[in-house]
C-alpha atoms as a PDB file:
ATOM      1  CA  UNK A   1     -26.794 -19.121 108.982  1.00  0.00           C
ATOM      2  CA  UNK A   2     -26.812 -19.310 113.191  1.00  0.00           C
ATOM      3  CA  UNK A   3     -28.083 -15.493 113.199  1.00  0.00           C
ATOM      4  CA  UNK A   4     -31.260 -14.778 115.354  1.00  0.00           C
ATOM      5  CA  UNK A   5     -33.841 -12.165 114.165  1.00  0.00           C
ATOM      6  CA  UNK A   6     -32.771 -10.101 117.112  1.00  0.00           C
ATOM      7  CA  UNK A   7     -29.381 -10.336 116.124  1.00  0.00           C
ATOM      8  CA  UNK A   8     -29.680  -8.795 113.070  1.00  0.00           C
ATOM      9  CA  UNK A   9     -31.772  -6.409 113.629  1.00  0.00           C
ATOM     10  CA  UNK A  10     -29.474  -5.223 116.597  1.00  0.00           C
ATOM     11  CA  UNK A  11     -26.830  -5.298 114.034  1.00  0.00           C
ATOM     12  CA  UNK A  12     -28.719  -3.458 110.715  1.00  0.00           C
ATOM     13  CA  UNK A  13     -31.353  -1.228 111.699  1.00  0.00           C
ATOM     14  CA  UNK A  14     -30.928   1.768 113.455  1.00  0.00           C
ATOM     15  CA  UNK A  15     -31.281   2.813 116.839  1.00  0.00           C
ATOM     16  CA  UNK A  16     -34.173   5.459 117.889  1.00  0.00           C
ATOM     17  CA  UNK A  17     -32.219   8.700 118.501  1.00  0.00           C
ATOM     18  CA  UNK A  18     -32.830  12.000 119.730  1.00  0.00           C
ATOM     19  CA  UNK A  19     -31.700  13.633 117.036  1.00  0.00           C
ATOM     20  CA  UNK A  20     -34.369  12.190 115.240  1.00  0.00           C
ATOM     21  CA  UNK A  21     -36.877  14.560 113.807  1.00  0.00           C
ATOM     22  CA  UNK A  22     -39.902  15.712 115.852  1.00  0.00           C
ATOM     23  CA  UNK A  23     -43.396  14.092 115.210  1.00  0.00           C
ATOM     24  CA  UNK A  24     -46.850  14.514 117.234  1.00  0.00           C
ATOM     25  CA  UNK A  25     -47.137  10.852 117.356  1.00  0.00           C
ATOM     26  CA  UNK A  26     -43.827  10.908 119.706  1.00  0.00           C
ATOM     27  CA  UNK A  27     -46.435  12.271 122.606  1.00  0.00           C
ATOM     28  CA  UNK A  28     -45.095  14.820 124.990  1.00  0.00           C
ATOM     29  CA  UNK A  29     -41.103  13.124 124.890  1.00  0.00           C
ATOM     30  CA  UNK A  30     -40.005  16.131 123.357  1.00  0.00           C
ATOM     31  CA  UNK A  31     -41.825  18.927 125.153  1.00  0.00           C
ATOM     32  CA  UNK A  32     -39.665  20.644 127.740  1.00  0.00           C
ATOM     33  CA  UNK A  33     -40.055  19.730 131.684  1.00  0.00           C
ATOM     34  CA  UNK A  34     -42.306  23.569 131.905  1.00  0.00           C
ATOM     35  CA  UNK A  35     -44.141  22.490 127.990  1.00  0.00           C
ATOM     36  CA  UNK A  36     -45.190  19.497 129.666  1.00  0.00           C
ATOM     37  CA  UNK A  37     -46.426  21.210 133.440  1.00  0.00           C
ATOM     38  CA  UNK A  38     -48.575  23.686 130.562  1.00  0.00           C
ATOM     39  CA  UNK A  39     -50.141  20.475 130.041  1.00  0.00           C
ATOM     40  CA  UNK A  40     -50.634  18.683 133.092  1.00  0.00           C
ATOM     41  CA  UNK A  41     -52.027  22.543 134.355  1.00  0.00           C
ATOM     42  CA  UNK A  42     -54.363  22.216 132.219  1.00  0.00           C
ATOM     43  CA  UNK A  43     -55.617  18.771 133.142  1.00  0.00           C
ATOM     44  CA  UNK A  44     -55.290  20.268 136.416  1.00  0.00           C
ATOM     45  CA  UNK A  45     -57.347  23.527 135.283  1.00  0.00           C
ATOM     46  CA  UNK A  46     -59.996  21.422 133.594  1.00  0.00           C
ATOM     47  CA  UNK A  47     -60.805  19.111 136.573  1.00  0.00           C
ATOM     48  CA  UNK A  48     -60.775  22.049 139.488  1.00  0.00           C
ATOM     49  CA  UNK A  49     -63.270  23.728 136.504  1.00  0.00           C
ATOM     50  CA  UNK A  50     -65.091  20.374 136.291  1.00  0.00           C
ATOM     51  CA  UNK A  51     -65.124  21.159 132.508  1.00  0.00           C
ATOM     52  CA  UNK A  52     -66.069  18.125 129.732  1.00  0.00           C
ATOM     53  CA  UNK A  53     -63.164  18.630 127.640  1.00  0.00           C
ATOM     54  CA  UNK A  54     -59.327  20.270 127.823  1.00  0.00           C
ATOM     55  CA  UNK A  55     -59.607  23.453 125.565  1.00  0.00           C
ATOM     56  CA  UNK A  56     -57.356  25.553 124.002  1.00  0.00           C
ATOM     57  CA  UNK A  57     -58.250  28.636 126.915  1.00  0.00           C
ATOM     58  CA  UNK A  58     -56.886  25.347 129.816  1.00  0.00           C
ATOM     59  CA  UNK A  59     -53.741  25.251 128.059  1.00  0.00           C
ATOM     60  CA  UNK A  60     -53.391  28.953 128.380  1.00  0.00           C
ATOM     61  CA  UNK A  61     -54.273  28.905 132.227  1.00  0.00           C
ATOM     62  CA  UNK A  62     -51.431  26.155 132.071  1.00  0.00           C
ATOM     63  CA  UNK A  63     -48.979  28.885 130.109  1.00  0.00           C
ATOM     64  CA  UNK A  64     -49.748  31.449 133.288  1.00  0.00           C
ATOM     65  CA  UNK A  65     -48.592  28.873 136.057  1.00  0.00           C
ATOM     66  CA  UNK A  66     -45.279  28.963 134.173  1.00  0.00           C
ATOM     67  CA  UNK A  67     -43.945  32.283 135.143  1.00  0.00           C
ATOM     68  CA  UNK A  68     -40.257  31.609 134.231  1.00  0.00           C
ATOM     69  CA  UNK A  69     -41.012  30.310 130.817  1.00  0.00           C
ATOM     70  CA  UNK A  70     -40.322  31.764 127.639  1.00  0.00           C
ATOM     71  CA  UNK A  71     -43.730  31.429 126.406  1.00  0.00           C
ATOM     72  CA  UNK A  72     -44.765  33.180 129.939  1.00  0.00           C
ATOM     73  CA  UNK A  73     -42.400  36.259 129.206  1.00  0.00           C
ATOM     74  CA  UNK A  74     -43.500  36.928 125.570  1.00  0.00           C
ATOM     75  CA  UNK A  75     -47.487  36.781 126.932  1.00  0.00           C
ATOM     76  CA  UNK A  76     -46.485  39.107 129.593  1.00  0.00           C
ATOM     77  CA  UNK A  77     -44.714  41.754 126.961  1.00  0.00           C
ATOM     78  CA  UNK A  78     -47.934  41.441 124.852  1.00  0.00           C
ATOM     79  CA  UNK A  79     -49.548  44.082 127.078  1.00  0.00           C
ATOM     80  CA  UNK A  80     -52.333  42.372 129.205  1.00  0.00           C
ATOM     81  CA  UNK A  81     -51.606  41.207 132.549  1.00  0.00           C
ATOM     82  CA  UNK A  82     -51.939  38.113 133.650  1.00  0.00           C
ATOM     83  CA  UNK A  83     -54.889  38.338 135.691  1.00  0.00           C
ATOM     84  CA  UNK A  84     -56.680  39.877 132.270  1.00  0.00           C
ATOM     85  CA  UNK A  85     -55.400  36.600 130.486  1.00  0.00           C
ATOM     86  CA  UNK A  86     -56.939  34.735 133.379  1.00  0.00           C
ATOM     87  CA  UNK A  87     -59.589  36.323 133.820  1.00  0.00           C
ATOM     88  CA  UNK A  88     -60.846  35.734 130.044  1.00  0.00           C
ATOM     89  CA  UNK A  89     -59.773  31.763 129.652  1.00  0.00           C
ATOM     90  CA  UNK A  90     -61.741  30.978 132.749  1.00  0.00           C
ATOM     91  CA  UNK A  91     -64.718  33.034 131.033  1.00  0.00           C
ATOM     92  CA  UNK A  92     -64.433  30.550 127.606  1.00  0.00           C
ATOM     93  CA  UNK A  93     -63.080  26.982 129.306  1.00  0.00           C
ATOM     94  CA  UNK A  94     -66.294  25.255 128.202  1.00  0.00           C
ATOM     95  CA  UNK A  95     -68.769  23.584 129.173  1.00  0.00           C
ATOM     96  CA  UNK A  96     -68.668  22.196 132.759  1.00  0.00           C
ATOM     97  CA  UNK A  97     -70.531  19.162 134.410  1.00  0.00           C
ATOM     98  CA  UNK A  98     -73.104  19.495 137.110  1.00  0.00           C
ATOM     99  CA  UNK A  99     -72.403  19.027 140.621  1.00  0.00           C
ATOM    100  CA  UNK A 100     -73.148  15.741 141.126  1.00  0.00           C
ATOM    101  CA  UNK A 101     -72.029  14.224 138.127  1.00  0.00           C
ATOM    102  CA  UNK A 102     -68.778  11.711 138.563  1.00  0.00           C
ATOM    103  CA  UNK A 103     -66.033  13.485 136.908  1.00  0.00           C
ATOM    104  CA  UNK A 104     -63.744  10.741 134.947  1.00  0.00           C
ATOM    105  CA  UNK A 105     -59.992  10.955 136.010  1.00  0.00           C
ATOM    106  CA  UNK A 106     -58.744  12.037 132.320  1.00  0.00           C
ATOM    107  CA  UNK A 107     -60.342  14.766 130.916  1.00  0.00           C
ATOM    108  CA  UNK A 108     -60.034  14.576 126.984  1.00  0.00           C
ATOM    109  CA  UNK A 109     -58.459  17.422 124.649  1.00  0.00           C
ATOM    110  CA  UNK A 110     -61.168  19.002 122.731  1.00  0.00           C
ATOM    111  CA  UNK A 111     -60.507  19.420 118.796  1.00  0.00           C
ATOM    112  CA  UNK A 112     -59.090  22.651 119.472  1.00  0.00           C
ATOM    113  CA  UNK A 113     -56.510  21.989 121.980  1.00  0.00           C
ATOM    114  CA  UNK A 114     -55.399  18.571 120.253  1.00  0.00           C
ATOM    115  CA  UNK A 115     -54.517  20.949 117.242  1.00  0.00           C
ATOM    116  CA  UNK A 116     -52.865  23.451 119.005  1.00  0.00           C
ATOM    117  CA  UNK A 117     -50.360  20.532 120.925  1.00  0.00           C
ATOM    118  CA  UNK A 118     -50.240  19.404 117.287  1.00  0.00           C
ATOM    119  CA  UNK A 119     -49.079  22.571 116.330  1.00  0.00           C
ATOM    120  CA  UNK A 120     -46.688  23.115 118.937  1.00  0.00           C
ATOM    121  CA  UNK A 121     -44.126  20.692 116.743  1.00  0.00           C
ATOM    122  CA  UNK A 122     -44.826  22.467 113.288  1.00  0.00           C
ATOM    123  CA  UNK A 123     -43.746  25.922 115.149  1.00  0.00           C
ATOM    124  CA  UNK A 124     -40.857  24.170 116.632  1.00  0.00           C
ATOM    125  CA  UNK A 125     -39.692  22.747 113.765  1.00  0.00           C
ATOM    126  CA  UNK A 126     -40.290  25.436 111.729  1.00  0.00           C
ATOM    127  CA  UNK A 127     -38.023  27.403 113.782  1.00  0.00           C
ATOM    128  CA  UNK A 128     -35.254  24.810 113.542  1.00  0.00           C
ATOM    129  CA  UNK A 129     -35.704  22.909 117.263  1.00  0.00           C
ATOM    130  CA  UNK A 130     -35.718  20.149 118.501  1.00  0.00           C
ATOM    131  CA  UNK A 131     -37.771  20.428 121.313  1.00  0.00           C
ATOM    132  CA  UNK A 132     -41.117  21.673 122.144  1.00  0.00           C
ATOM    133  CA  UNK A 133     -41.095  24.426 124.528  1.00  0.00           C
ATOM    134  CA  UNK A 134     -43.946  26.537 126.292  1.00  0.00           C
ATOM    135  CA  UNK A 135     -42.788  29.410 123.328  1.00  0.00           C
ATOM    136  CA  UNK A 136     -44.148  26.622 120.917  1.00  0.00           C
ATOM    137  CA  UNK A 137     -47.649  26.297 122.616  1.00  0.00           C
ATOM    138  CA  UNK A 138     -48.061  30.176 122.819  1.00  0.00           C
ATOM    139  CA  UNK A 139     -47.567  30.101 119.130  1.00  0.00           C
ATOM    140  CA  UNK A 140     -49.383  26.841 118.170  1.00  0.00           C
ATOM    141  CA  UNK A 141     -52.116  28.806 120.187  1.00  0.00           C
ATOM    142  CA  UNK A 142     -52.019  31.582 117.966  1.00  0.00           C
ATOM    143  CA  UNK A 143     -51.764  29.467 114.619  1.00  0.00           C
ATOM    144  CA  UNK A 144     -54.856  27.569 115.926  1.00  0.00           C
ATOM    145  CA  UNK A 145     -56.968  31.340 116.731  1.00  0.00           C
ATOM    146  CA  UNK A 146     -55.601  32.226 113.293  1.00  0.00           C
ATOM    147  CA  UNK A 147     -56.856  35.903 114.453  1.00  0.00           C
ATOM    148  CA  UNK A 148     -60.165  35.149 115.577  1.00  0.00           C
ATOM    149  CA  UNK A 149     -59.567  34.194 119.398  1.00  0.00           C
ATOM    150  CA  UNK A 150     -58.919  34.177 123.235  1.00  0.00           C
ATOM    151  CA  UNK A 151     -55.591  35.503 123.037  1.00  0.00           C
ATOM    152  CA  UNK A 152     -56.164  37.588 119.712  1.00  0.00           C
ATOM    153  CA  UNK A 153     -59.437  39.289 121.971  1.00  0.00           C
ATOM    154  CA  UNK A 154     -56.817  40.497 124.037  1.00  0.00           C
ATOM    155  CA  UNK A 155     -54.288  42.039 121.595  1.00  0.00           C
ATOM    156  CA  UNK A 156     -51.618  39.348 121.459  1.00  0.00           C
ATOM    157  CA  UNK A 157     -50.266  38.678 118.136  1.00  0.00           C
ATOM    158  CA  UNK A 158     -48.211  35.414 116.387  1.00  0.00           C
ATOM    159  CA  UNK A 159     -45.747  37.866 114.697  1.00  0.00           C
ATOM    160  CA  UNK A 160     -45.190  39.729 117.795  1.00  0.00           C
ATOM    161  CA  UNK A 161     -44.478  36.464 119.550  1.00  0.00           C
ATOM    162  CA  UNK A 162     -42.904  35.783 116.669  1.00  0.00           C
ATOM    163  CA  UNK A 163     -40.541  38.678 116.464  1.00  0.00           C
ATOM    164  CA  UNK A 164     -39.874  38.503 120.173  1.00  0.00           C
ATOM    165  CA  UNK A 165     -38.814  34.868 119.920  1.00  0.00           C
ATOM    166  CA  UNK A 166     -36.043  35.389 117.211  1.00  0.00           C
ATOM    167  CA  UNK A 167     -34.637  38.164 119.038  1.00  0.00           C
ATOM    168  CA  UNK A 168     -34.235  36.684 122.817  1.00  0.00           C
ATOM    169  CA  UNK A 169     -33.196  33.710 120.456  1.00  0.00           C
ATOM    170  CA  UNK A 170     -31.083  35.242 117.925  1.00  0.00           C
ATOM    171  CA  UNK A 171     -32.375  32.982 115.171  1.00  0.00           C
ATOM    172  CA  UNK A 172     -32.591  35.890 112.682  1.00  0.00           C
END
């Protein structure tokens, strides 16, 4: 027939897109530039902390060093300052290694924290996007608590989040 393999595939099976839908397994390529600093924050947190494991309470110290993010801003209208958030994730980041134990260079997400990134693309598709932004994680943080956690301790509620979300967003 004088048609390679790669030919034909080139020819009759389509191109990766960005339009396609979003899936965990696609890593962090869809999180926003600040969704993705939330994470490397937290890697960040977790190895100044010398903690065993990336928890969910990391990923929120990673949410406070994002200031101008959405996810930031709905926190913030939640009530409790950000020292108070800070304050109470470094008081439940897990435990920590001693002193003189050789920390490895990447820390590992906990259970926790690997199902609230997973979550992060459920919330965002739920709500119709495409992307994965720090908005996402605050939620995904607050599906994973499911009422019973850090940011719950502190008053902050999914259909508040919620609620402020669709209105800065108009998605009503």
């Amino acid at each position: 027939m004088g048609v390679t393999k790669q030919a034909a595939q080139k020819k009759f099976v389509p191109k990766a897109s960005d339009d396609a839908p979003m899936d965990a397994s696609q890593g962090f390529s869809r999180f926003t530039p600040r969704a993705r600093n939330v994470v490397v924050v937290s890697q960040n947190e977790a190895h100044r902390l010398r903690s065993t494991a990336i928890s969910p309470a990391h990923l929120v110290l990673g949410l406070l060093a994002q200031p101008d993010s959405l996810g930031y801003r709905f926190l913030a209208a939640q009530g409790p300052s950000a020292d108070e958030i800070r304050e109470a994730a470094l008081a439940v980041t897990g435990p920590t290694l001693d002193a003189d134990a050789e920390q490895a260079p990447l820390i590992p997400f906990d259970a926790a924290a690997r199902k609230a990134l997973e979550l992060t693309f459920r919330e965002a598709l739920r709500l119709g996007h495409d992307y994965a932004g720090t908005e996402h994680v605050l939620l995904a943080l607050l599906e994973n608590e499911n009422g019973d956690g850090l940011l719950t301790s502190l008053g902050v509620t999914k259909a508040r989040v919620e609620a402020d979300l669709v209105a800065a967003l108009d998605l009503s």
